[in-house]
N, C-alpha and C. Protein backbone atom coordinates (compact mmCIF):
# COMPACT_ATOMS: atom_id res chain seq x y z
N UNK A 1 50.54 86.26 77.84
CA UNK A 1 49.50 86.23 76.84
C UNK A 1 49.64 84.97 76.00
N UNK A 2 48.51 84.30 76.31
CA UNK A 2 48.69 82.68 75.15
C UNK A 2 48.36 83.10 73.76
N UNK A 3 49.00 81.99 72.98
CA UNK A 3 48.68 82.40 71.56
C UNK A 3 47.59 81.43 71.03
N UNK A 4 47.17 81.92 70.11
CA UNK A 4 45.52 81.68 69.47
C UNK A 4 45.77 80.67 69.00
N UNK A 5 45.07 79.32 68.76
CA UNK A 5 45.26 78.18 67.88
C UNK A 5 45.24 78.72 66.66
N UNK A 6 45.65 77.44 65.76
CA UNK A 6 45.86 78.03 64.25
C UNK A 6 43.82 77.46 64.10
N UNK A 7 43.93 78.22 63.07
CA UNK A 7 42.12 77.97 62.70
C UNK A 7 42.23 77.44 61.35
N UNK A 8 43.33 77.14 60.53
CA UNK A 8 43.41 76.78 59.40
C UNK A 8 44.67 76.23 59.58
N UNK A 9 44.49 74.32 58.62
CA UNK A 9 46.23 73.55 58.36
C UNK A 9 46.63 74.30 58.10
N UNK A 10 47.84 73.12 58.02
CA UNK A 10 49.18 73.80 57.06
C UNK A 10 48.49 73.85 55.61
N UNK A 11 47.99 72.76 55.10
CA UNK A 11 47.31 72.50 53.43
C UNK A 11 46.73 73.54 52.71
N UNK A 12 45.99 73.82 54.12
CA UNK A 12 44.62 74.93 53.70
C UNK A 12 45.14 76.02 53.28
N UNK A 13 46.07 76.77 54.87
CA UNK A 13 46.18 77.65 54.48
C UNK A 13 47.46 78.17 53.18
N UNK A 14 47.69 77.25 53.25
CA UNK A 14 48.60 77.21 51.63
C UNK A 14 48.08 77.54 50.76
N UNK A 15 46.61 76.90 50.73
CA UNK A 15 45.80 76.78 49.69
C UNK A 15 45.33 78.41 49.68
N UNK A 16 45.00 78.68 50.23
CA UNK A 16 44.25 80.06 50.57
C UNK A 16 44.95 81.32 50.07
N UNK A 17 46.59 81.02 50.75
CA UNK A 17 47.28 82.03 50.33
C UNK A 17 47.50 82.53 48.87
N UNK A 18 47.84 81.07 48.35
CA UNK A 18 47.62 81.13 46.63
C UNK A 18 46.23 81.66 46.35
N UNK A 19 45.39 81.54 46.38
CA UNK A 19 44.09 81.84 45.91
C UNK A 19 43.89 83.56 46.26
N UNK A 20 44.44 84.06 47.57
CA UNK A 20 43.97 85.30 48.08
C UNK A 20 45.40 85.63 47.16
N UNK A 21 46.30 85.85 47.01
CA UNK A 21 47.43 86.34 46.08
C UNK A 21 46.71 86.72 44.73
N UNK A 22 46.01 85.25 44.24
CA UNK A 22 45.68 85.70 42.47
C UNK A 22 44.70 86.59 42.49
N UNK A 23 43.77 86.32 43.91
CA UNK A 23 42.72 87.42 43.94
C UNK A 23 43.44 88.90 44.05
N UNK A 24 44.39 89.14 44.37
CA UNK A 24 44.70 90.32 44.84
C UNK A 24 45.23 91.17 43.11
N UNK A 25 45.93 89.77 42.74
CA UNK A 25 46.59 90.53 41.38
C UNK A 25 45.59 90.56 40.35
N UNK A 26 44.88 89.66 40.16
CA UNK A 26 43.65 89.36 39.28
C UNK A 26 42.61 90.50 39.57
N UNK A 27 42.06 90.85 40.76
CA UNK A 27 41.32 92.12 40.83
C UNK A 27 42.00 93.49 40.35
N UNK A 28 43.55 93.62 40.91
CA UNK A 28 43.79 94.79 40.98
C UNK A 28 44.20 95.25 39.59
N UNK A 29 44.25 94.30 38.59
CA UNK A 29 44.72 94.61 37.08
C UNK A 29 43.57 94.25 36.62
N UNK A 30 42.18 94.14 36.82
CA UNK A 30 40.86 94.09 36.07
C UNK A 30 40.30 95.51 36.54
N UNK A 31 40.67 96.27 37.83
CA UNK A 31 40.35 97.43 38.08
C UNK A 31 41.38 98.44 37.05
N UNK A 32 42.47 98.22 37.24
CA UNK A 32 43.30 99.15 36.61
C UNK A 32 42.44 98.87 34.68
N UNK A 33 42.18 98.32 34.22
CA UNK A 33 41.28 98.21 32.96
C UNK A 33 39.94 98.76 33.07
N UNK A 34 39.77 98.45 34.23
CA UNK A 34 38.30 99.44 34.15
C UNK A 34 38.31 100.97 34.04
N UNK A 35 39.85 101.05 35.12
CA UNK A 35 39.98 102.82 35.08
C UNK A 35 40.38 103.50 34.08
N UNK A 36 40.77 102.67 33.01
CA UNK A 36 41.82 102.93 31.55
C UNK A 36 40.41 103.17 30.59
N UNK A 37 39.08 102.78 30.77
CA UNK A 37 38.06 102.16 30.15
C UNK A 37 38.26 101.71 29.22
N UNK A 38 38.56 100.22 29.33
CA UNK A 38 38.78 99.18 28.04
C UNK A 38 37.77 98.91 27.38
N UNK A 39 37.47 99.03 26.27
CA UNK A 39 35.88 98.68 26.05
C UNK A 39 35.19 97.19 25.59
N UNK A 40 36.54 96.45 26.03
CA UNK A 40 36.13 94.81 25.99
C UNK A 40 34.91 94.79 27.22
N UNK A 41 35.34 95.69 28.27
CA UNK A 41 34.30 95.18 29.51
C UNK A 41 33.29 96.48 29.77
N UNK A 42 32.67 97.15 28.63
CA UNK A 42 31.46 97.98 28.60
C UNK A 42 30.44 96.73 28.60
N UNK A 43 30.49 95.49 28.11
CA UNK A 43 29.04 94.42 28.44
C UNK A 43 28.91 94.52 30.15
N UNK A 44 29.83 94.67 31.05
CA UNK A 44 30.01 94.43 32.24
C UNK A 44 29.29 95.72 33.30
N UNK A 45 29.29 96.74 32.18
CA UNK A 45 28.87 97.80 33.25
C UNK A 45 27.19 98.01 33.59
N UNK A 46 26.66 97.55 33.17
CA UNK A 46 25.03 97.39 33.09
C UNK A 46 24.44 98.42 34.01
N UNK A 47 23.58 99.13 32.43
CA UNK A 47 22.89 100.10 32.88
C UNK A 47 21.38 99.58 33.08
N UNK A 48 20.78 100.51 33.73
CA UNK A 48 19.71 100.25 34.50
C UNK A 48 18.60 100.61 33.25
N UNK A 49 18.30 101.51 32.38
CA UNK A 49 17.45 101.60 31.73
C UNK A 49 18.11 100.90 29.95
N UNK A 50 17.56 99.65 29.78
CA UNK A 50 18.13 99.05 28.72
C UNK A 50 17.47 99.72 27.17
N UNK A 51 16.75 100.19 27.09
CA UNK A 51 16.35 101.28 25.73
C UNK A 51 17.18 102.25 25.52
N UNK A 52 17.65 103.11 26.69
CA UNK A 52 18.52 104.28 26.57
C UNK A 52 19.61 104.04 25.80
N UNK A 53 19.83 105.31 25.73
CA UNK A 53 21.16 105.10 24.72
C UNK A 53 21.86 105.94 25.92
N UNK A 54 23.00 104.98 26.70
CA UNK A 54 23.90 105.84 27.97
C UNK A 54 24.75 106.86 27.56
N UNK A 55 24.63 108.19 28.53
CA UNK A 55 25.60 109.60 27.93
C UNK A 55 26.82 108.89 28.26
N UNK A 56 27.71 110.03 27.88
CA UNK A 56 29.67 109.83 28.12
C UNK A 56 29.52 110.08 29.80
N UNK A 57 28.89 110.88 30.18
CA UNK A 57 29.28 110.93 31.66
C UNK A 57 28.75 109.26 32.68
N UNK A 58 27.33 109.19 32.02
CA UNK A 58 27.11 107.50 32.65
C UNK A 58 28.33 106.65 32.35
N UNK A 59 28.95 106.52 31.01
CA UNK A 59 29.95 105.54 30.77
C UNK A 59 30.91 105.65 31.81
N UNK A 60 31.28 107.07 32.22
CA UNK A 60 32.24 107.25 33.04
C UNK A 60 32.34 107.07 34.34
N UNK A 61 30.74 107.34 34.54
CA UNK A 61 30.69 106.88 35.98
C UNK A 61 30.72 105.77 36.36
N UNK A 62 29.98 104.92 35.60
CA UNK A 62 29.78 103.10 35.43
C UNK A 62 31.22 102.82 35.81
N UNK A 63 32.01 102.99 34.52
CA UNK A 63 33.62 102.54 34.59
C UNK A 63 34.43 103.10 35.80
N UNK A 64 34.51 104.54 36.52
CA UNK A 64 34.91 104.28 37.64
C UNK A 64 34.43 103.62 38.61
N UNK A 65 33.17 103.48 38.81
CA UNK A 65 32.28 102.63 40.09
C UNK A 65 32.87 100.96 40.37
N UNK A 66 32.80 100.42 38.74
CA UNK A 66 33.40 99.40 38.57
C UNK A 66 35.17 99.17 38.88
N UNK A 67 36.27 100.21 38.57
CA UNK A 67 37.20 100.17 38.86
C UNK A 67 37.53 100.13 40.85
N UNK A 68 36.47 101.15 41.19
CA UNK A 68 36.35 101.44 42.82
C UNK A 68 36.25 100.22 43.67
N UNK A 69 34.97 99.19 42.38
CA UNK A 69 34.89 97.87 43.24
C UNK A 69 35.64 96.76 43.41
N UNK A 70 36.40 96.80 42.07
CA UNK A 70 37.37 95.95 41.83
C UNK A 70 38.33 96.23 43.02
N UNK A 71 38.89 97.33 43.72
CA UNK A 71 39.86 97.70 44.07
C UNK A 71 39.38 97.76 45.58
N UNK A 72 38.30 97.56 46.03
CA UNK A 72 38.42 97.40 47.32
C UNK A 72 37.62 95.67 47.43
N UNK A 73 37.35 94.71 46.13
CA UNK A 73 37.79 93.74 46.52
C UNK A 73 39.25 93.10 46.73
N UNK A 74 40.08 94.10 46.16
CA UNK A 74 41.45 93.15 45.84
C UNK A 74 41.84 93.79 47.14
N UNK A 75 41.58 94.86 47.58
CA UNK A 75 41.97 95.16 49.33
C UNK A 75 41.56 94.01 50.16
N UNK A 76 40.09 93.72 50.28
CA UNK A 76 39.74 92.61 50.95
C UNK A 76 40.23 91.08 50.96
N UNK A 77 40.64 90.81 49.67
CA UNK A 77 41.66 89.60 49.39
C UNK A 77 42.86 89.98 50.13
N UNK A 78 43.86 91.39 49.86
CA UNK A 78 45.02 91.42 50.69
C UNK A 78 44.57 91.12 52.52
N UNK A 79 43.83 91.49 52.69
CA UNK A 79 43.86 91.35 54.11
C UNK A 79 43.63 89.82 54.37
N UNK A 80 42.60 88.85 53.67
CA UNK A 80 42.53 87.54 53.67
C UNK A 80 44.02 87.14 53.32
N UNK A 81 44.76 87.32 52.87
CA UNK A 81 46.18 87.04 52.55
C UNK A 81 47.33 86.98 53.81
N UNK A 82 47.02 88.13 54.26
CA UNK A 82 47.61 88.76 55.83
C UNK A 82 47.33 87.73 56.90
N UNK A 83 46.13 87.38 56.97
CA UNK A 83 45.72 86.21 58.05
C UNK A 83 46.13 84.95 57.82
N UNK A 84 45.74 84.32 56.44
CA UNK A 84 46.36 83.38 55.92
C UNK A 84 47.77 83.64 56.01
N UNK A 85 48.51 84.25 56.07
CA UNK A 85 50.16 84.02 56.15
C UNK A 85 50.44 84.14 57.41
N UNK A 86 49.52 84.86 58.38
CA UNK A 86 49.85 84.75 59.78
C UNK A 86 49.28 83.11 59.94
N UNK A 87 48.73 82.43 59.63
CA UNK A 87 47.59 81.12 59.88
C UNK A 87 49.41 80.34 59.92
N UNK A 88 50.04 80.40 58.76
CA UNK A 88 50.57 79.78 57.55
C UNK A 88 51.73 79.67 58.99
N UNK A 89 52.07 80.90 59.05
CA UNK A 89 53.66 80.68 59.71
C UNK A 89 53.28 80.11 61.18
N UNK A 90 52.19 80.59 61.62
CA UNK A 90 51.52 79.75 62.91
C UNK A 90 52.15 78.18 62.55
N UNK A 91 51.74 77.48 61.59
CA UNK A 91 51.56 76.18 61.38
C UNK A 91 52.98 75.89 61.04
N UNK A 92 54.14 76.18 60.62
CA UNK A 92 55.52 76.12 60.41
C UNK A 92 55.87 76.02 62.03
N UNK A 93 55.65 76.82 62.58
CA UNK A 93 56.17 77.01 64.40
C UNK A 93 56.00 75.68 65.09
N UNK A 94 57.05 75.16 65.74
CA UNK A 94 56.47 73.69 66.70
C UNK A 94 55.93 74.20 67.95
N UNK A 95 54.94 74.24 68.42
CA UNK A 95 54.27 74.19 69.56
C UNK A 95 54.36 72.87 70.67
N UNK A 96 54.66 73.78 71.70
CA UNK A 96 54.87 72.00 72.58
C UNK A 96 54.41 72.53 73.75
């Protein structure tokens, strides 16, 4: 079984890895605030009828929906992370 070219440098995927890392920690502690409901980020939850005055159960739902999304972007960054470090050690390996 041959192995796959790398699809990303060495540079890049350096670059990437850092970036998919902060994404991972940066999402997953803006979700964990959403699930705590911080109320710095109630501007963030935007309700659909702007006259209303939103019940406690909308607030709640808003703020978990928002915590849910946060947390399966910072999943999707870990897996971009996973490839990028497979990319990464690809590019460390001498191929001949």
């Amino acid at each position: 079984m041959g192995k796959l070219c790398p699809l990303l440098g060495p540079k890049m995927s350096a670059f990437c890895m850092i970036m998919s890392f902060w994404g991972v920690v940066f999402l997953g502690i803006l979700g964990v605030f959403f699930y705590i409901q911080a109320v710095t980020l109630f501007p963030d939850l935007h309700f659909s009828d702007e006259n209303a005055v939103p019940s406690t159960s909308d607030v709640d739902q808003k703020y978990s929906e928002k915590a849910t999304q946060c947390w399966i972007a910072a999943g999707m960054y870990a897996v971009t992370l996973i490839v990028v470090f497979w990319q990464n050690k690809y590019n460390t390996t001498a191929i001949f």
